[in-house]
C-alpha atoms as a PDB file:
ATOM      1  CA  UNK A   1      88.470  37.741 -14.572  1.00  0.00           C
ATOM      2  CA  UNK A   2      86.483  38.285 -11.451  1.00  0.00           C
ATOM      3  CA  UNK A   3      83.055  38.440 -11.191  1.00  0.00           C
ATOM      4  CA  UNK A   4      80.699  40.832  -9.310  1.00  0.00           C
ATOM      5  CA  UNK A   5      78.331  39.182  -6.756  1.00  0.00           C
ATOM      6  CA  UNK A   6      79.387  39.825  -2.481  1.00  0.00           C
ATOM      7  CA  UNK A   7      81.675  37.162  -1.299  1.00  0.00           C
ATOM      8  CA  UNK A   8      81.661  38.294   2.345  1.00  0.00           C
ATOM      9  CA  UNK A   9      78.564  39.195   4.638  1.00  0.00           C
ATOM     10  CA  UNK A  10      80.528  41.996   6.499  1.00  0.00           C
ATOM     11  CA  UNK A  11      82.309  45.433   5.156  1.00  0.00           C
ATOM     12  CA  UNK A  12      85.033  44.298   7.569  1.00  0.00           C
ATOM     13  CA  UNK A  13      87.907  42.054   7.788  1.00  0.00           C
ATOM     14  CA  UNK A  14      89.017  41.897  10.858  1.00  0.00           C
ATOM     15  CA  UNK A  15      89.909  38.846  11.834  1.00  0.00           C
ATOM     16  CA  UNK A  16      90.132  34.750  10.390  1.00  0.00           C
ATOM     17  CA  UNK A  17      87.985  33.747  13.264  1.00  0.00           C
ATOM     18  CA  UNK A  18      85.394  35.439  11.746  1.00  0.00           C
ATOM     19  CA  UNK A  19      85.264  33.914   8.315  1.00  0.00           C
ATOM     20  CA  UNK A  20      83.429  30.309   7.352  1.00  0.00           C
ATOM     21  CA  UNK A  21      85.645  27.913   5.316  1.00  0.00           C
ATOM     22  CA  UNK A  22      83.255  28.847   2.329  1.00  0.00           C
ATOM     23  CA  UNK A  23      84.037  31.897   2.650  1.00  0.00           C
ATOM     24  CA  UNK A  24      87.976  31.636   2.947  1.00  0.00           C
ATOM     25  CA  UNK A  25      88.052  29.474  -0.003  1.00  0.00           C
ATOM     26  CA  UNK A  26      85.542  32.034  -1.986  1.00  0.00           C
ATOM     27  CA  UNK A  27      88.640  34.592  -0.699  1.00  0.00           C
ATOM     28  CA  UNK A  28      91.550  31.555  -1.969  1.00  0.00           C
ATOM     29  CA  UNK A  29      89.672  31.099  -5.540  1.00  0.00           C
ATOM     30  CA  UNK A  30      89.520  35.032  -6.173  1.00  0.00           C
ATOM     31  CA  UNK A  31      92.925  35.716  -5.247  1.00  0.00           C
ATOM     32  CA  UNK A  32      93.990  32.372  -7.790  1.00  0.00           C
ATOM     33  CA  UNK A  33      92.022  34.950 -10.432  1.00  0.00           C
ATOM     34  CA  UNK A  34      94.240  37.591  -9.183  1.00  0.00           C
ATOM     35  CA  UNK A  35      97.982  35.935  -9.319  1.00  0.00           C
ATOM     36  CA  UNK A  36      97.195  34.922 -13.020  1.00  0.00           C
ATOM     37  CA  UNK A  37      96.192  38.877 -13.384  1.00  0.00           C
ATOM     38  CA  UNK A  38      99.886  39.838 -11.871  1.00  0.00           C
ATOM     39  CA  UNK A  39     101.500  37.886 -14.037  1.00  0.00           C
ATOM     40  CA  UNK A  40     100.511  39.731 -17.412  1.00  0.00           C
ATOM     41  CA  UNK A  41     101.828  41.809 -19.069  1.00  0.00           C
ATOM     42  CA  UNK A  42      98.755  44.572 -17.964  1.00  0.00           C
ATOM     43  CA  UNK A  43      97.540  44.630 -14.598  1.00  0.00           C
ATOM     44  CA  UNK A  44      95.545  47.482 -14.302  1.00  0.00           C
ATOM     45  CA  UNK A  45      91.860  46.898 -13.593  1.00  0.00           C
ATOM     46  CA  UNK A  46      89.400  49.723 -12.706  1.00  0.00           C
ATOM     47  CA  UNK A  47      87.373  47.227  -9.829  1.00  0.00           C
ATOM     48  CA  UNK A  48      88.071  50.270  -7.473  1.00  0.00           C
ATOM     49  CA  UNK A  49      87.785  53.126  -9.851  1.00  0.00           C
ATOM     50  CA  UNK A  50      86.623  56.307  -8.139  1.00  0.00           C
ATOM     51  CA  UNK A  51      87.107  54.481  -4.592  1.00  0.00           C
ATOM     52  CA  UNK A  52      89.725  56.007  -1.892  1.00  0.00           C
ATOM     53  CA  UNK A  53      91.669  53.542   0.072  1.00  0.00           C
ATOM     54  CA  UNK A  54      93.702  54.875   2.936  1.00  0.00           C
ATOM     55  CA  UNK A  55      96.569  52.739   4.278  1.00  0.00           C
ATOM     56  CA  UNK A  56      97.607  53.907   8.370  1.00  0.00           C
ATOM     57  CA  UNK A  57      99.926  51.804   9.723  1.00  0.00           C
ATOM     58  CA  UNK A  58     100.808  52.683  13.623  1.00  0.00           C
ATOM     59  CA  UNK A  59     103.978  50.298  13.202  1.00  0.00           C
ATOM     60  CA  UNK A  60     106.656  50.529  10.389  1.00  0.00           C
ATOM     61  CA  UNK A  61     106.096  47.650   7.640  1.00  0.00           C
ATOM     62  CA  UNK A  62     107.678  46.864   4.289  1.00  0.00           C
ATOM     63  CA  UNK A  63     105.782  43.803   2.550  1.00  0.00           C
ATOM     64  CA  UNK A  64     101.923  44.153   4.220  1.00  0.00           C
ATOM     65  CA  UNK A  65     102.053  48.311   3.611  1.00  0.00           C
ATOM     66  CA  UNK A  66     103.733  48.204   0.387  1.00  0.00           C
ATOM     67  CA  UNK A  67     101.418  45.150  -1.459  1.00  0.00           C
ATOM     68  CA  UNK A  68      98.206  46.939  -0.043  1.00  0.00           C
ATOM     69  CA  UNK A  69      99.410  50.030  -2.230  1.00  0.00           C
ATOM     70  CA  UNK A  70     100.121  48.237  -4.811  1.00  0.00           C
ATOM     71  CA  UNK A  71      96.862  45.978  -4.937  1.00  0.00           C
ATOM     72  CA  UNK A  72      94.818  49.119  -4.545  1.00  0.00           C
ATOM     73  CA  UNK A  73      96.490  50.898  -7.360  1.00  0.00           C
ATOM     74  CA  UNK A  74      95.976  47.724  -9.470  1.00  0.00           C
ATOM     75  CA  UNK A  75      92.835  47.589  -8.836  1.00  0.00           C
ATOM     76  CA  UNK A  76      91.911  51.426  -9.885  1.00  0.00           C
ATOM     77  CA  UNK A  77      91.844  52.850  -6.454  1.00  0.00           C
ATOM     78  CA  UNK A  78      92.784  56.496  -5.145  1.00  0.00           C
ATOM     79  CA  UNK A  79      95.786  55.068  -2.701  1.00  0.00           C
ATOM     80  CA  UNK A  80      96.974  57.742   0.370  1.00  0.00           C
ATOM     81  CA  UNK A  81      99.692  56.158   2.743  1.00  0.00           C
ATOM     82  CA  UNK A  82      99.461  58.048   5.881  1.00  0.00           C
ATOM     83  CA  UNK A  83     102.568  58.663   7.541  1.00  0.00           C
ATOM     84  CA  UNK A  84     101.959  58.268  11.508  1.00  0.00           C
ATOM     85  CA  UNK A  85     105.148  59.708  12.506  1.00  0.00           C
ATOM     86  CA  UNK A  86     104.283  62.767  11.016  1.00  0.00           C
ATOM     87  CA  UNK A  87     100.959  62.424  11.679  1.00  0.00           C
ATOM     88  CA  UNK A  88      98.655  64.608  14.937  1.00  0.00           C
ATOM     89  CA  UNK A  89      99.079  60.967  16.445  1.00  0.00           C
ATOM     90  CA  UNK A  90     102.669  62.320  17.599  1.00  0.00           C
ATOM     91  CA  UNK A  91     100.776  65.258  19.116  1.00  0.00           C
ATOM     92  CA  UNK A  92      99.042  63.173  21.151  1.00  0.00           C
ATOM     93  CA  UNK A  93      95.805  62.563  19.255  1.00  0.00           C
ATOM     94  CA  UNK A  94      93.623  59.797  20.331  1.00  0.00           C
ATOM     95  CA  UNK A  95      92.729  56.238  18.393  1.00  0.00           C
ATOM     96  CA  UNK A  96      89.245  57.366  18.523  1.00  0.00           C
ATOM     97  CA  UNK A  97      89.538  61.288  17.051  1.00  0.00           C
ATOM     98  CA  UNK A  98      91.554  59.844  14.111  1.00  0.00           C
ATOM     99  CA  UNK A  99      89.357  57.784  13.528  1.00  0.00           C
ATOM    100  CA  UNK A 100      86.658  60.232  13.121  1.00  0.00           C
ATOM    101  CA  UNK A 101      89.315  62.471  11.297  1.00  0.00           C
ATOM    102  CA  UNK A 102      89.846  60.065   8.280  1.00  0.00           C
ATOM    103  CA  UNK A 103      86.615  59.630   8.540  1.00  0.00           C
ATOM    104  CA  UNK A 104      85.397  63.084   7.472  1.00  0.00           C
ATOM    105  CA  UNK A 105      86.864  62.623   4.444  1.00  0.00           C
ATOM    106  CA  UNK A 106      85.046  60.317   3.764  1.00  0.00           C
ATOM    107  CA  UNK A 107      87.131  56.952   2.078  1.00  0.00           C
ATOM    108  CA  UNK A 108      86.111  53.761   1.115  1.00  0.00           C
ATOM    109  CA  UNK A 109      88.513  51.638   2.532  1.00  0.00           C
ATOM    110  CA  UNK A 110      91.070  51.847   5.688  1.00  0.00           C
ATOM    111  CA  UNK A 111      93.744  49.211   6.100  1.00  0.00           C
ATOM    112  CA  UNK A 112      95.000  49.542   9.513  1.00  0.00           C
ATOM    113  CA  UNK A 113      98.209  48.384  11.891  1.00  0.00           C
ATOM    114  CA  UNK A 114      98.708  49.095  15.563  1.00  0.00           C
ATOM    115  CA  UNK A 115     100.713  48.222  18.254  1.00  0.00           C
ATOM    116  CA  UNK A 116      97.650  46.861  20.789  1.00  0.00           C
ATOM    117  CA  UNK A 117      95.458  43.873  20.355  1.00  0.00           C
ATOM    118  CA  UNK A 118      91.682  45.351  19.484  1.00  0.00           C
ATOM    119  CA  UNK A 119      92.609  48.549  18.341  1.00  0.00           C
ATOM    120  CA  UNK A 120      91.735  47.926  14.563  1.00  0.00           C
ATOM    121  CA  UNK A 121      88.387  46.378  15.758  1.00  0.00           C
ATOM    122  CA  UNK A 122      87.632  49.563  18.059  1.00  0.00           C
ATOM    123  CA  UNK A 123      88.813  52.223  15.258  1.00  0.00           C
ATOM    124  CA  UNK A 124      86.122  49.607  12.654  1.00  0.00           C
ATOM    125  CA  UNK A 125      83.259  50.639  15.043  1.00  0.00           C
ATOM    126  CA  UNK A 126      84.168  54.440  14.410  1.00  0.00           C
ATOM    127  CA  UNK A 127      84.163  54.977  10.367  1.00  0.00           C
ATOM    128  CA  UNK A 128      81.470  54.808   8.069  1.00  0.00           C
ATOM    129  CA  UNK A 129      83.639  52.522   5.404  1.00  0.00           C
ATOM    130  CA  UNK A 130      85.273  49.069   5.442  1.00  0.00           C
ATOM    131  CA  UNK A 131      88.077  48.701   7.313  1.00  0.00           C
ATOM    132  CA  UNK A 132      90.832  45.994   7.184  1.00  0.00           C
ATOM    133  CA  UNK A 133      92.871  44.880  10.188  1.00  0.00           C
ATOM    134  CA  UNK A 134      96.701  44.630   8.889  1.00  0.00           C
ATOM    135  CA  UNK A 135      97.933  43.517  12.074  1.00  0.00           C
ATOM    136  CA  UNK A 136      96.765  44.294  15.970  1.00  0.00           C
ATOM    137  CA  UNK A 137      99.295  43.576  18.558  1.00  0.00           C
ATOM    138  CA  UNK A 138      99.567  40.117  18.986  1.00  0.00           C
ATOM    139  CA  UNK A 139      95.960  39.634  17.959  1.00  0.00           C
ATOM    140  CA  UNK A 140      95.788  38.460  14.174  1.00  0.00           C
ATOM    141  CA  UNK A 141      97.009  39.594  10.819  1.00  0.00           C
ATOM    142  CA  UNK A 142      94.029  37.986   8.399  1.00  0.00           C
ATOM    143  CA  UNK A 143      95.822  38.860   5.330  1.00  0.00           C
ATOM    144  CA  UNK A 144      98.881  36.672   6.315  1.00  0.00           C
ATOM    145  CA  UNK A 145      96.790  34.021   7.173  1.00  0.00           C
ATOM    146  CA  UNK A 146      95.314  34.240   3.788  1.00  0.00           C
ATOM    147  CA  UNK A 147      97.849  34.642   1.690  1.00  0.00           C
ATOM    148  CA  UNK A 148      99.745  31.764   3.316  1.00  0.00           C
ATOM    149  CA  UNK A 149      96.752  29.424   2.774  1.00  0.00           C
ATOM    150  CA  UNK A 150      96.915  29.971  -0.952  1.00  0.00           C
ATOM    151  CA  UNK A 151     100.506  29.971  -1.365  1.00  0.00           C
ATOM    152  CA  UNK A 152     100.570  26.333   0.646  1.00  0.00           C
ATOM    153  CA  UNK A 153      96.834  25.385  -1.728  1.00  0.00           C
ATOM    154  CA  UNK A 154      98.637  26.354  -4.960  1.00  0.00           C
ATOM    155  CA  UNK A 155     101.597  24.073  -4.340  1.00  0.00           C
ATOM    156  CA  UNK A 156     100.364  21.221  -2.825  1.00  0.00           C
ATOM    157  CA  UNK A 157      96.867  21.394  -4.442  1.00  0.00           C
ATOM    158  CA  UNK A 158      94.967  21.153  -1.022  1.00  0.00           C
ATOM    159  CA  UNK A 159      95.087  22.228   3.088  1.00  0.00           C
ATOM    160  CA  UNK A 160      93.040  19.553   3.936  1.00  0.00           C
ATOM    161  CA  UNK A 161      94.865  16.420   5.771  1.00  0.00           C
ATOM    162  CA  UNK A 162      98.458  18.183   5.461  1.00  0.00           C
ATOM    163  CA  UNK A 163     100.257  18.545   8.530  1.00  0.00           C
ATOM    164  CA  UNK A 164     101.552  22.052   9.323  1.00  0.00           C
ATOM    165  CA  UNK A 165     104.421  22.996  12.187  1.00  0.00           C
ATOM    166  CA  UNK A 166     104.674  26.434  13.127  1.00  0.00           C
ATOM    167  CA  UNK A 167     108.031  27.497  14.627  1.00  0.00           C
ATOM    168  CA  UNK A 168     109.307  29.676  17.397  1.00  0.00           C
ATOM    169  CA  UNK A 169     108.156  32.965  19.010  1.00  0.00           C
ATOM    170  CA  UNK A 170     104.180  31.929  19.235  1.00  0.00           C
ATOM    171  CA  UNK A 171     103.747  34.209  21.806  1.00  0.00           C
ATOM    172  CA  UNK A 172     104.243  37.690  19.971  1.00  0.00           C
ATOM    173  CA  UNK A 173     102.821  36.315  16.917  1.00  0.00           C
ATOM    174  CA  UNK A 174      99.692  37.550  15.224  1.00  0.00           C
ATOM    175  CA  UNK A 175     100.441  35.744  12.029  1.00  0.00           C
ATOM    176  CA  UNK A 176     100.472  32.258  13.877  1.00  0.00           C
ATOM    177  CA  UNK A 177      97.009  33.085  15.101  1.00  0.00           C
ATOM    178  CA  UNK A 178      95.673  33.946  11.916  1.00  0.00           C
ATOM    179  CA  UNK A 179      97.610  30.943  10.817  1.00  0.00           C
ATOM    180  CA  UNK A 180      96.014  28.307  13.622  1.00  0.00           C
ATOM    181  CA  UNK A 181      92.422  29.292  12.999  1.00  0.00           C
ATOM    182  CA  UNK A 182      92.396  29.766   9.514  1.00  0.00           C
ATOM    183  CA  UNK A 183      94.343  26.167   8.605  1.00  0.00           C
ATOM    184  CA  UNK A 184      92.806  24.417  10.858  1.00  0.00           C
ATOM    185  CA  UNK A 185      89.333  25.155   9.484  1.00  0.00           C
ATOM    186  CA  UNK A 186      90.181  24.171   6.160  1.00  0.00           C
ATOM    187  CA  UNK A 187      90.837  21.023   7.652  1.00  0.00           C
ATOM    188  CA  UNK A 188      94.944  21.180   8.254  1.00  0.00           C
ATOM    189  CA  UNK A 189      96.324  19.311  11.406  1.00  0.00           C
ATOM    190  CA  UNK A 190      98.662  22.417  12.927  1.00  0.00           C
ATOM    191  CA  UNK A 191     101.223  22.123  14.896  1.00  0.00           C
ATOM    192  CA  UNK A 192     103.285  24.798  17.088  1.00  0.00           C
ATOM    193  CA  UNK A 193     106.629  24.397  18.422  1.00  0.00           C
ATOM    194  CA  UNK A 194     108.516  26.358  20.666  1.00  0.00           C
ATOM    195  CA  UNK A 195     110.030  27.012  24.307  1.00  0.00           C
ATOM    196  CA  UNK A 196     107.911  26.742  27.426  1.00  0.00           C
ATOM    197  CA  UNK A 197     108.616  30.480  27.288  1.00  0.00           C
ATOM    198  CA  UNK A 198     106.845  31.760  23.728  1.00  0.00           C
ATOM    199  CA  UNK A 199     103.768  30.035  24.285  1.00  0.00           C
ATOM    200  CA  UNK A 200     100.788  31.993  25.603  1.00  0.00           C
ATOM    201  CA  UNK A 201      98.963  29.634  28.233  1.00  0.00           C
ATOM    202  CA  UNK A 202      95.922  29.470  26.620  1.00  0.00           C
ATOM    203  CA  UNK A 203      97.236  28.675  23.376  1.00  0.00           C
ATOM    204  CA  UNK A 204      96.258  25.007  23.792  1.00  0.00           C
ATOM    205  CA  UNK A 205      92.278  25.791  23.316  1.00  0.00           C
ATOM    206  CA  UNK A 206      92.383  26.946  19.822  1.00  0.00           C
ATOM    207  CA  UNK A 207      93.139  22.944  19.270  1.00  0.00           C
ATOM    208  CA  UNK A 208      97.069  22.914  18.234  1.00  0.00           C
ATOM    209  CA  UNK A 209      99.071  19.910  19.191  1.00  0.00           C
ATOM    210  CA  UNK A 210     101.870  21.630  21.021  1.00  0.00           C
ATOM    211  CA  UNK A 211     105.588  20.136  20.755  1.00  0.00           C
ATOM    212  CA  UNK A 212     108.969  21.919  22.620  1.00  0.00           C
ATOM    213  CA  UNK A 213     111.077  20.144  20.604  1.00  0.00           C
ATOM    214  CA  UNK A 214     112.119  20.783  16.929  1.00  0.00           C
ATOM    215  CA  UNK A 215     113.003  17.304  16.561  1.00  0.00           C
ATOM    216  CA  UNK A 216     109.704  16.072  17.408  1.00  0.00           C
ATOM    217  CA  UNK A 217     107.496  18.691  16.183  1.00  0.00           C
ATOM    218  CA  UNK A 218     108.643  18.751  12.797  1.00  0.00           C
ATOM    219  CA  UNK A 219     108.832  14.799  12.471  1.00  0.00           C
ATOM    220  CA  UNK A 220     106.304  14.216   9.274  1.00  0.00           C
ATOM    221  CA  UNK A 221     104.981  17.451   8.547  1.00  0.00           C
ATOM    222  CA  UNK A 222     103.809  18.982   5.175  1.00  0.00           C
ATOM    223  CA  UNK A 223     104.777  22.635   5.545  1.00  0.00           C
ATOM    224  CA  UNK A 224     107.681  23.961   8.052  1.00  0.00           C
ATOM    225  CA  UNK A 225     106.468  27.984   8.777  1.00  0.00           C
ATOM    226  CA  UNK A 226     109.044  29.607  10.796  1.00  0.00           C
ATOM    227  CA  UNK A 227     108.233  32.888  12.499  1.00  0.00           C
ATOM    228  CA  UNK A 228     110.159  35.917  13.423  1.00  0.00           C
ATOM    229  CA  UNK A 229     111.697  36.558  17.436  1.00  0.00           C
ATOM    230  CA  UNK A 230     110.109  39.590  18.210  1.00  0.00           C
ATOM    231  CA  UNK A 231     112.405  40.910  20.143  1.00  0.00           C
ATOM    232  CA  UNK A 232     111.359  44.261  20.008  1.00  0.00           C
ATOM    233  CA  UNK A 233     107.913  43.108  22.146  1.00  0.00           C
ATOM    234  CA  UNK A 234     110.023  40.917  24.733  1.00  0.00           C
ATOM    235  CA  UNK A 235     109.701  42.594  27.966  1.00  0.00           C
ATOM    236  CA  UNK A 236     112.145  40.926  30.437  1.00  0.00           C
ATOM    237  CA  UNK A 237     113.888  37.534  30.017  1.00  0.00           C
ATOM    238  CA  UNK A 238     111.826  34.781  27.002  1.00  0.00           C
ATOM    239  CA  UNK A 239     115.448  33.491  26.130  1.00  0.00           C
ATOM    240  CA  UNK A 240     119.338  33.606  27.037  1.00  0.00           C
ATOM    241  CA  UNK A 241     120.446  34.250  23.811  1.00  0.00           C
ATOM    242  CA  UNK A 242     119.584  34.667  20.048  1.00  0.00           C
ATOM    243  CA  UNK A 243     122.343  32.029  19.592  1.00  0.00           C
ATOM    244  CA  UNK A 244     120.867  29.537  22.186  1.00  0.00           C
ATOM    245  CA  UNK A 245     117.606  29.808  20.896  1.00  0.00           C
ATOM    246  CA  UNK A 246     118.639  29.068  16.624  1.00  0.00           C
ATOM    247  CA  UNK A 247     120.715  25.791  18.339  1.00  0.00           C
ATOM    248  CA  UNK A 248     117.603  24.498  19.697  1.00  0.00           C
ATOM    249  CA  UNK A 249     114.799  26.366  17.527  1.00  0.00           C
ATOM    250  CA  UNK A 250     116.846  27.199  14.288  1.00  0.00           C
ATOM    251  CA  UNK A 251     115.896  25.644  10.950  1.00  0.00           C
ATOM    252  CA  UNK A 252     118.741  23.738   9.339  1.00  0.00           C
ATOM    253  CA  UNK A 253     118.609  21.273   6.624  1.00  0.00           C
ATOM    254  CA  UNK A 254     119.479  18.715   9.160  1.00  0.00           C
ATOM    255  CA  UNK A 255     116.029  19.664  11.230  1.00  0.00           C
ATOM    256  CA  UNK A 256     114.251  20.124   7.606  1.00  0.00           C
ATOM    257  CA  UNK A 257     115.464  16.415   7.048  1.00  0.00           C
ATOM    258  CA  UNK A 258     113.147  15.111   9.674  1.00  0.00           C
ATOM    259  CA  UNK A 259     110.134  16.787   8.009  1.00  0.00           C
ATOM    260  CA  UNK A 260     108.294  14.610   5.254  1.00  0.00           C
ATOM    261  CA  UNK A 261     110.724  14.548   1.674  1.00  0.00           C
ATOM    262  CA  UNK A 262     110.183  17.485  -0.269  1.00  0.00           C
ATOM    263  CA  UNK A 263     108.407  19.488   2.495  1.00  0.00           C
ATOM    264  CA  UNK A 264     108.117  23.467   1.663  1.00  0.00           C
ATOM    265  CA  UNK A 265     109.366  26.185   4.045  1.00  0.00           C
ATOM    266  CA  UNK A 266     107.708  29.110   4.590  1.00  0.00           C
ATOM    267  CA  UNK A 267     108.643  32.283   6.911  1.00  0.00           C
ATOM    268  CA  UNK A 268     105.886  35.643   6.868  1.00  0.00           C
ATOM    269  CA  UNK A 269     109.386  37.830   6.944  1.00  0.00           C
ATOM    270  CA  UNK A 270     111.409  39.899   7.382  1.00  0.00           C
ATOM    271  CA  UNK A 271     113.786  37.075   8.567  1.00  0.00           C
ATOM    272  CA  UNK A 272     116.393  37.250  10.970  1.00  0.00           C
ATOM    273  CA  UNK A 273     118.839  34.822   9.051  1.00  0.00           C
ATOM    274  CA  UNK A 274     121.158  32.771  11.806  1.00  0.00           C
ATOM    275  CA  UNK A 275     118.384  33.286  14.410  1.00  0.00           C
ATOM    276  CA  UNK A 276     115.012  32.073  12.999  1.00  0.00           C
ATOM    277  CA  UNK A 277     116.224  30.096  10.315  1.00  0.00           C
ATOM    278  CA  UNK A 278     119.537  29.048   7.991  1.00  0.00           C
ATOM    279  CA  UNK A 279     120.085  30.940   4.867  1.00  0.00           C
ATOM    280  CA  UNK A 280     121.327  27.774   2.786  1.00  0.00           C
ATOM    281  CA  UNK A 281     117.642  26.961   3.731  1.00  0.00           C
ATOM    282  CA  UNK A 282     115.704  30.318   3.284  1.00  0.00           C
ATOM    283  CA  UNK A 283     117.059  30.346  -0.519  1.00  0.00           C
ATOM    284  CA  UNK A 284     116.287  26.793  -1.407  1.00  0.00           C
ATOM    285  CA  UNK A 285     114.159  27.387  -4.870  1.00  0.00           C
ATOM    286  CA  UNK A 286     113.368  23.876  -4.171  1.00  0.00           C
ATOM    287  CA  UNK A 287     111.864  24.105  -0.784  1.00  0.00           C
ATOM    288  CA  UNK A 288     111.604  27.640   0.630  1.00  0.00           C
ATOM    289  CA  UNK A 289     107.971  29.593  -0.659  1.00  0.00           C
ATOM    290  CA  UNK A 290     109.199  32.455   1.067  1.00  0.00           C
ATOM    291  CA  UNK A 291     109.412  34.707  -2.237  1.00  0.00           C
ATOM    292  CA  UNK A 292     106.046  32.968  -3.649  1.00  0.00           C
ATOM    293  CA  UNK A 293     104.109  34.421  -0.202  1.00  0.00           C
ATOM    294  CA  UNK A 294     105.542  37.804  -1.122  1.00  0.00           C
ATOM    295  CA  UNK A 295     103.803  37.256  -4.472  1.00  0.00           C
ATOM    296  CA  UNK A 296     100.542  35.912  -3.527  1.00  0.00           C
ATOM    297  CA  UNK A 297     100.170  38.773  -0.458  1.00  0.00           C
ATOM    298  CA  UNK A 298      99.682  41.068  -3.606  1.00  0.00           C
ATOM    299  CA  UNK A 299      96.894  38.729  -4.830  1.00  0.00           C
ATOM    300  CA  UNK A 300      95.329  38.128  -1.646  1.00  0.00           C
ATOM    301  CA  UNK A 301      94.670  41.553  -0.560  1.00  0.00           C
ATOM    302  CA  UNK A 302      93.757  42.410  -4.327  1.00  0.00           C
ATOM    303  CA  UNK A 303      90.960  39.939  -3.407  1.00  0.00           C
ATOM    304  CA  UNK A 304      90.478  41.215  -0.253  1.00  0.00           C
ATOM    305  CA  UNK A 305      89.619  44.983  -1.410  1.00  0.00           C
ATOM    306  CA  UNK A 306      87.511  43.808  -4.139  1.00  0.00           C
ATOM    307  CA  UNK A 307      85.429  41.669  -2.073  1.00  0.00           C
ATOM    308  CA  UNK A 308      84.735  44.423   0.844  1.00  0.00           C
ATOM    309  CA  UNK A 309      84.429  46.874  -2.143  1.00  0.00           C
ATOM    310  CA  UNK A 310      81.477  44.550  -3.541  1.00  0.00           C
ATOM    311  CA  UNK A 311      79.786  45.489  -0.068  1.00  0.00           C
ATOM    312  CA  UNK A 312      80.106  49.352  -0.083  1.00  0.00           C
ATOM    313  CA  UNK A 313      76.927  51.251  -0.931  1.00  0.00           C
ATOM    314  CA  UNK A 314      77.182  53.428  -4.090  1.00  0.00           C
ATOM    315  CA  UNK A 315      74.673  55.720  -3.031  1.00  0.00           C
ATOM    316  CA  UNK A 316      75.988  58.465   0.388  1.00  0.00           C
ATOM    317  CA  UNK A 317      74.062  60.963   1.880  1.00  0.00           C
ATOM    318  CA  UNK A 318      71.630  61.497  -1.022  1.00  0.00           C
ATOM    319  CA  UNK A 319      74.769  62.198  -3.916  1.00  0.00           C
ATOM    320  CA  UNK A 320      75.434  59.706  -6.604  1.00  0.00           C
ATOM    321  CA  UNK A 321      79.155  58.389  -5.810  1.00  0.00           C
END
C-alpha cells in the first residue's frame, strides 16, 4: 500500500498547469495503489484518521462531490458536505467571509466548486489548510484531468505518442483544459475539435492542433473524449440547434470508424445522449471507458487527499493534533 514521503511541493491543488510530469505520474502511480485498494473486499484505511475534510461545492455535482466523500471516508477522514443552498451564501455572504468562516473551524482539507474562473485560487489564499479546486468556471478541473490520464495509462499502458481528440463545447469546458495541459505534458499529441463557435480564441497557444471537422479531427486518433454542451453557460446564440450540432459534432460508430481500430471513448459525464454522443456508442464495453473514469475518479482523488495530507503540519498553534 502507499507509502509516506510528500509527493507534491504545495498544500494546494489547484490547477494541472501547476504540476511537473514527475509529479503527475508520482499522482498516476499512487492512485494505480489506490484502484487495486477499491477493489477488495476492505477498503478502509486510516491515512486521514483524525483529519476533517470539508467538501463546498457552489454548483450542483453528482460524480466529482460524491467520489470526494467517498475517497475521504476511505481514507479515515471526518467528511462534512456543505450544502450552499442552504448555506449564509444565499444570504448574501461573500467568497471571502466563508472562507474565513470554514476556516475557524479549523479543517484540514477543502475541496471546492464555483461558478467563476479564480475563485477556488482566491478562497486557497484565505484558509490555513489545503485546498483542492473541483472545478472553477471554465478554468480547470485537475481531478478530471487526472483521473482521465490514468484511466487512458491503465488501458493502453502509456500517454506518451498516443493521439488524443477532444470533442465539442471547448469553450465552457474546464475539463478540456485540465485535459490539454496535463496530456500534453506527458507527451500526448491533443487534438480539439469543434465549431468556429466553442473555441475560445486563444485556445491555439496552449499548443492543440485545432480541427472543425469530426471527420478530420478524429482521423487516426488513440482516444475519442467527448465533452458535454453546456448549455446552461451559453449566453446568446453558440449553435442553431442541439440536433444540428450531434449531425455535425455527434459521435456515431460511423465517425468512431474513422478513429484508429479499437480506439476507446471517453466522456467526463453526465452525458446528454443524442446530443454529445450515440448511446449504441456510450455503452460499448468494448470501446467506451466512460464507467472505468467513474471508477478511477475515486482512486485519483484518494491519491490526491493523501498526497496534500502528507504536507499538512501535525503540530497547530502550540496543541498536539
Amino acid at each position: 500500500m502507499p507509502t509516506a514521503g510528500p509527493l507534491l511541493p504545495s498544500r494546494h491543488l489547484l490547477a494541472i498547469e501547476d504540476l511537473s510530469p514527475v509529479e503527475i505520474t508520482a499522482l498516476l502511480d499512487l492512485g494505480e495503489q489506490y484502484v487495486a485498494l477499491n477493489r477488495e473486499v476492505s477498503k478502509k484505511r486510516d491515512t486521514l484518521r483524525g483529519r476533517t475534510l470539508i467538501n463546498l461545492f457552489f454548483e450542483s455535482s453528482t460524480r466529482t462531490q460524491s467520489s470526494f466523500e467517498l475517497a475521504g471516508k476511505r481514507l479515515g477522514a471526518d467528511v462534512m458536505n456543505m450544502s450552499v443552498g442552504t448555506s449564509s451564501v444565499k444570504k448574501g455572504e461573500t467568497l471571502i467571509d466563508t472562507a474565513m468562516t470554514l476556516n475557524a473551524m479549523h479543517p484540514d482539507l477543502l475541496v471546492v466548486r464555483h461558478q467563476d474562473s479564480g475563485a477556488v485560487s482566491l478562497l486557497a489564499r484565505k484558509v490555513d489548510c489545503s485546498v483542492i479546486n473541483a472545478g472553477d468556471g471554465s478554468h480547470e478541473h485537475p481531478t478530471q484531468g487526472l483521473l482521465d490520464a490514468l484511466t487512458i495509462r491503465r488501458r493502453l499502458g502509456r500517454i506518451q505518442g498516443l493521439t488524443i481528440a477532444i470533442c465539442g463545447d471547448i469553450l465552457h469546458s474546464r475539463v478540456a483544459r485540465s485535459n490539454i495541459n496535463l496530456l500534453q505534458k506527458m507527451g500526448a499529441r491533443v487534438r480539439l475539435v469543434a465549431p468556429k463557435t466553442l473555441l475560445p480564441n486563444s485556445i491555439a497557444r496552449l499548443g492543440p492542433d485545432i480541427f472543425h471537422r469530426m471527420e478530420e479531427g478524429l482521423d487516426g486518433a488513440d482516444v475519442v473524449m467527448m465533452l458535454r454542451l453546456q448549455q446552461e453557460r451559453m449566453d446568446g446564440s453558440f449553435l442553431p440547434s442541439t440536433r444540428e450540432f450531434y449531425r455535425f459534432y455527434g459521435l456515431d460508430a460511423d465517425r468512431l470508424a474513422l478513429a484508429k481500430p479499437g480506439a476507446f471513448v471517453m466522456h467526463p459525464g453526465p452525458m446528454n445522449r443524442g446530443v454529445e454522443i450515440d448511446s449504441a456508442v456510450a455503452d460499448d464495453v468494448q470501446r467506451s471507458l466512460i464507467q472505468e473514469q467513474v471508477e478511477m475518479g475515486v482512486a485519483i482523488r484518494m491519491a490526491v487527499l493523501d498526497a496534500l495530507s502528507r504536507n499538512i503540519k501535525n503540530v497547530s498553534k502550540g496543541l498536539m493534533v
